[in-house]
Protein backbone atom coordinates (compact mmCIF):
# COMPACT_ATOMS: atom_id res chain seq x y z
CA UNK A 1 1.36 46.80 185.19
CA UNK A 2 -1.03 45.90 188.21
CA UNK A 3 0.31 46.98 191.38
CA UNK A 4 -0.14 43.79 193.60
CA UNK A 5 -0.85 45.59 196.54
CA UNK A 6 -3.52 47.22 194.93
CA UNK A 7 -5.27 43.57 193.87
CA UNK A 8 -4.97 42.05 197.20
CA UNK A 9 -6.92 44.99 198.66
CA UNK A 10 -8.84 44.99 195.94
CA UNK A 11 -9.83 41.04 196.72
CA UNK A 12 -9.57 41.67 200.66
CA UNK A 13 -12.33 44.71 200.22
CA UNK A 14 -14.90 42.86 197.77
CA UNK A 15 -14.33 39.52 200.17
CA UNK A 16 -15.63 42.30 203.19
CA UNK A 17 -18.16 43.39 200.90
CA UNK A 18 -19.47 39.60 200.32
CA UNK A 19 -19.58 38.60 203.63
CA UNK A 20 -21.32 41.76 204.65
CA UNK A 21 -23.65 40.78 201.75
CA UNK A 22 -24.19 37.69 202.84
CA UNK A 23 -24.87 38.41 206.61
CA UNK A 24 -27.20 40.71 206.09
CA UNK A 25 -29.23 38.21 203.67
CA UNK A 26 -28.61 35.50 206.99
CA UNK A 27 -27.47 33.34 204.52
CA UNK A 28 -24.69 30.72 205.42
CA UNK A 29 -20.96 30.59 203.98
CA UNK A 30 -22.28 25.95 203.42
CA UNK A 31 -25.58 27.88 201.34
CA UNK A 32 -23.92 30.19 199.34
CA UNK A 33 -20.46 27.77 198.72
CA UNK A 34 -22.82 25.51 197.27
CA UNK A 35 -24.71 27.94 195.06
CA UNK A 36 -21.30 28.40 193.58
CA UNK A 37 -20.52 24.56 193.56
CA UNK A 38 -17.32 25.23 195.74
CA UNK A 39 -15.88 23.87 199.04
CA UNK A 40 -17.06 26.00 202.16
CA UNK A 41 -12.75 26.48 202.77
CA UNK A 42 -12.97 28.18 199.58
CA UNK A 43 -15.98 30.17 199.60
CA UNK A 44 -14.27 31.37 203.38
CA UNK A 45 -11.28 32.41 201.40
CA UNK A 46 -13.34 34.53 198.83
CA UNK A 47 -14.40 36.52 202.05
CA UNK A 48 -11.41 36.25 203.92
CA UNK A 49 -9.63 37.78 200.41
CA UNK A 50 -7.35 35.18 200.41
CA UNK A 51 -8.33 33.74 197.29
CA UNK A 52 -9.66 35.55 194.35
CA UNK A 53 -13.28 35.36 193.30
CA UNK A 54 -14.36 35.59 189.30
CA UNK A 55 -17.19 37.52 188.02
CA UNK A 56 -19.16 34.83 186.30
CA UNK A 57 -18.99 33.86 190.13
CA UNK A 58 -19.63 37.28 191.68
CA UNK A 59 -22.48 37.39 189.30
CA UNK A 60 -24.19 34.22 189.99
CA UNK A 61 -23.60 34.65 194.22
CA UNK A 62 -25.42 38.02 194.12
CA UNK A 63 -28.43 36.21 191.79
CA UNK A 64 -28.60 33.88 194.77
CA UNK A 65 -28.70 36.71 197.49
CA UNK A 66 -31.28 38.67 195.17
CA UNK A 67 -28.87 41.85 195.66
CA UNK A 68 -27.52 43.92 193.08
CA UNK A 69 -24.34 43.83 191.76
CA UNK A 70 -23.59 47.61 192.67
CA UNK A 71 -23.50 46.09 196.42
CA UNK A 72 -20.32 44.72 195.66
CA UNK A 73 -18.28 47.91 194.59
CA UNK A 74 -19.82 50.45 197.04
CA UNK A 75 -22.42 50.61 199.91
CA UNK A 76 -25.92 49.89 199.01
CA UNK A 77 -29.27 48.68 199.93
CA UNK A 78 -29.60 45.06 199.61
CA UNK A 79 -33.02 43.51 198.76
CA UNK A 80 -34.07 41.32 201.82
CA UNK A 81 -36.80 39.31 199.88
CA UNK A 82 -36.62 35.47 199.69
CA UNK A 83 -33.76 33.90 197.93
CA UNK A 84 -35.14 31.62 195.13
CA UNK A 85 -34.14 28.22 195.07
CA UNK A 86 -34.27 27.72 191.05
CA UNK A 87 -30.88 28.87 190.58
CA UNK A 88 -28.01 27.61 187.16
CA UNK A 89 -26.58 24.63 188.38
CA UNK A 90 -23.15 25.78 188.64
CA UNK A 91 -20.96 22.91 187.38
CA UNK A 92 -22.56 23.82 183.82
CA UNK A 93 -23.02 27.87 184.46
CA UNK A 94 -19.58 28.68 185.51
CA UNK A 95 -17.43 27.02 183.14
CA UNK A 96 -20.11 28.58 180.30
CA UNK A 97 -19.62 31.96 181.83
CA UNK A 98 -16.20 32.02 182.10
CA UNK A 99 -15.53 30.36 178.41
CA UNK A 100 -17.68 33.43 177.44
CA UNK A 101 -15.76 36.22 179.50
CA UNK A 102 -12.77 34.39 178.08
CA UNK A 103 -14.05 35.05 174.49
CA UNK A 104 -14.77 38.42 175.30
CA UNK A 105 -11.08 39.31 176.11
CA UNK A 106 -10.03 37.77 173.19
CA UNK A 107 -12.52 39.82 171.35
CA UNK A 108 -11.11 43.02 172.89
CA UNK A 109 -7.36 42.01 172.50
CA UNK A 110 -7.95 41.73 169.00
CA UNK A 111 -9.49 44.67 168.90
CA UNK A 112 -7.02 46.80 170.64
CA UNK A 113 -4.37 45.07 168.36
CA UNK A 114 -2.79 43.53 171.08
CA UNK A 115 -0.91 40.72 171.83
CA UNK A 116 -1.33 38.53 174.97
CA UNK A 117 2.05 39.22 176.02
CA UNK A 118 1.04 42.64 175.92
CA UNK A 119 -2.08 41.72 178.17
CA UNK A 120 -0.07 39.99 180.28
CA UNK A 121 1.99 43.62 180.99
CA UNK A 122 -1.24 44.74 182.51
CA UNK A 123 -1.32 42.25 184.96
CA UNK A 124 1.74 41.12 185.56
CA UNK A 125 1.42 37.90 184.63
CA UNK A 126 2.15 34.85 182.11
CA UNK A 127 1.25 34.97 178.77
CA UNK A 128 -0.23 31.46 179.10
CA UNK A 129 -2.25 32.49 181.89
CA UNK A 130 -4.07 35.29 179.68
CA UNK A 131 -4.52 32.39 177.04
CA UNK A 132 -5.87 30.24 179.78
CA UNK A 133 -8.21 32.93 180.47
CA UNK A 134 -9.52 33.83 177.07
CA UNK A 135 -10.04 30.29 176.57
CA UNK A 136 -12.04 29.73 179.63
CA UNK A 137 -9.37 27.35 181.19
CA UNK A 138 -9.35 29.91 184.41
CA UNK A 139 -11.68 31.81 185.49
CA UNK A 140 -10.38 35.55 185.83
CA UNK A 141 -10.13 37.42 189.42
CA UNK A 142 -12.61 39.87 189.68
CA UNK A 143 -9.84 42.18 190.67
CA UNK A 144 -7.53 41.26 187.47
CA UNK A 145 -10.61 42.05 185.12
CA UNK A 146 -11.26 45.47 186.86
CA UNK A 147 -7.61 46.28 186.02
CA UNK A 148 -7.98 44.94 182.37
CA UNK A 149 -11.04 47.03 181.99
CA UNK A 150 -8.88 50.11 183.07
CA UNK A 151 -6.03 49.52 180.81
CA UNK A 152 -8.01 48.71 178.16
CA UNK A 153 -10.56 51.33 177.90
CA UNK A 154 -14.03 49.55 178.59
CA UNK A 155 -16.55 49.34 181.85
CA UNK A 156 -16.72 46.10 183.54
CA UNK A 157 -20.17 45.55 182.36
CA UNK A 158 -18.33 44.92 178.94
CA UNK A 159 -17.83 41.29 180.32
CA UNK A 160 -21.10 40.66 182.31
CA UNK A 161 -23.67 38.43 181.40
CA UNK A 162 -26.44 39.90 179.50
CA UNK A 163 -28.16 36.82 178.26
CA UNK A 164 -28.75 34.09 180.68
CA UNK A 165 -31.49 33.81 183.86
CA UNK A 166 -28.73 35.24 186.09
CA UNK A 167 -27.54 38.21 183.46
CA UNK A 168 -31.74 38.73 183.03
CA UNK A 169 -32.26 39.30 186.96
CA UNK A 170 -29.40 41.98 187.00
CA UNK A 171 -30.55 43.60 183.75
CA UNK A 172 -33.79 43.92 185.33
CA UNK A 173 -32.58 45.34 188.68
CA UNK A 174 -30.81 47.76 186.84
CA UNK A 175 -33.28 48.97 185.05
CA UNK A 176 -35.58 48.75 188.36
CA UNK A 177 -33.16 51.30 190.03
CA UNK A 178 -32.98 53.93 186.50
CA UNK A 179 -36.43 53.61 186.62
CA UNK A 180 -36.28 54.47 190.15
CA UNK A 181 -33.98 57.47 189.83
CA UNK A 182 -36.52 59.79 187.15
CA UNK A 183 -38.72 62.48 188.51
CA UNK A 184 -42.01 60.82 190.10
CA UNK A 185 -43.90 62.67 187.40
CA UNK A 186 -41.80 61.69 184.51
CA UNK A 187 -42.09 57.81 186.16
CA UNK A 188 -45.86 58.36 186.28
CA UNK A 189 -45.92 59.27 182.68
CA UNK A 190 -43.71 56.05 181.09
CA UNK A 191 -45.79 53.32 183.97
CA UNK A 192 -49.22 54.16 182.80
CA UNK A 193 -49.99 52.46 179.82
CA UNK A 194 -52.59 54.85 178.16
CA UNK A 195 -49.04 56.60 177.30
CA UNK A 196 -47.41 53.62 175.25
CA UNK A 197 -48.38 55.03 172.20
CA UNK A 198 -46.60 58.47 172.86
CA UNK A 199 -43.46 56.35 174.49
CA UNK A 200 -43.61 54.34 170.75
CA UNK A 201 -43.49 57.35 168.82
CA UNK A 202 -41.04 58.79 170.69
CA UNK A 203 -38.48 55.64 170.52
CA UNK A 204 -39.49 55.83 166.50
CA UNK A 205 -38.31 59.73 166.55
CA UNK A 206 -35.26 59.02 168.35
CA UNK A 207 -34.06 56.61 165.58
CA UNK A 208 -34.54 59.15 162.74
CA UNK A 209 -31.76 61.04 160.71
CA UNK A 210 -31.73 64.67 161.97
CA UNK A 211 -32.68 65.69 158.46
CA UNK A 212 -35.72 63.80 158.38
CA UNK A 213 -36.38 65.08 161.99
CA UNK A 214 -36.01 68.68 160.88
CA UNK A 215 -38.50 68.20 158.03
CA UNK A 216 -41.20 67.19 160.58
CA UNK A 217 -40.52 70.07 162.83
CA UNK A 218 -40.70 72.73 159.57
CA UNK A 219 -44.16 70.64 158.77
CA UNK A 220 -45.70 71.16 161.88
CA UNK A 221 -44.83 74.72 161.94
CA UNK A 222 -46.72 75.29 158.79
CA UNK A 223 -49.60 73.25 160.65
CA UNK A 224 -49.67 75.63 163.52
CA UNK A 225 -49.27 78.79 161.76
């Protein structure tokens, strides 16, 4: 079960975390509450911890600040480039997002064999709300879903969006940052494009059995000797 100390830290650290975020973007709490189609009381209470923010939320606030959504669980470098104005209108995105995190708890549940009762145990809650969640009727705390992703066995990416503009950006930045992380000559080698064909044949290579792999190793042996 969810220690409720633990969650109201939880919320009162990741509502620091967003107004931090958000200051150092200079954007205002009217800007980003209406990014997120909410009152500016409750966007204050997202940052104040008071209230809990969801990730289909979370998600679609760092779009609009163009940072990352690692800047929300640790310290990072936020990217200070212009905000773009095209964003999801929100009274369509959000309940979308959060019918789809909804179905992807259900999806898990049944997987695990649970019950929503048994859900519930995680978080100390109602069995109705978990049904409320998995049917998109609520959208679920950011905190709550970290502690379902612990107690069920998956990362919270399980649940992020991976499809629409908003899920695109963050894929992208993520890959930006692995990208990023290899050696400056092994990031020379995969940007220039004379090398695609090598980079091809080596994605083809990593999808083959091992027996077929071992073949073409014993056939180039005989070539070179």
């Amino acid at each position: 079960m969810a220690d409720p100390e633990v969650t109201e830290l939880r919320n009162r650290i990741l509502g620091i975390l967003i107004r931090s975020t958000r200051d150092q973007t200079r954007a205002s709490r009217r800007e980003c509450a209406a990014a997120l189609g909410v009152s500016v009381t409750r966007f204050a209470n997202y940052e104040n911890g008071t209230r809990a923010i969801s990730l289909p939320e979370l998600e679609l606030l760092a779009r609009y600040l163009e940072t990352p959504m690692t800047a929300f669980r640790a310290t990072a470098s936020l990217n200070e480039t212009a905000r773009e104005s095209q964003l999801p209108n929100p009274e369509q995105f959000l309940p979308l997002r959060h019918r789809i995190v909804g179905a992807r708890l259900r999806q898990l549940r049944q997987e695990k064999d649970y019950t929503q009762a048994k859900v519930a145990e995680l978080l100390g809650c109602s069995a109705s709300t978990i049904s409320d969640y998995e049917y998109g009727r609520r959208g679920i705390p950011v905190a709550d879903l970290e502690v379902l992703c612990r107690g069920m066995g998956v990362a919270l990416e399980y649940f992020m969006d991976r499809d629409s503009e908003v899920g695109l950006w963050h894929r992208a930045h993520s890959e930006f940052e692995e990208l990023k992380s290899l050696s400056p000559e092994l990031r020379e080698f995969v940007l220039r494009s004379i090398n695609q064909s090598y980079l091809d044949l080596a994605m083809k290579l990593s999808k083959m059995p091992a027996g077929q792999l071992r073949s073409i190793a014993e056939g180039l042996l005989e070539i070179t000797y």
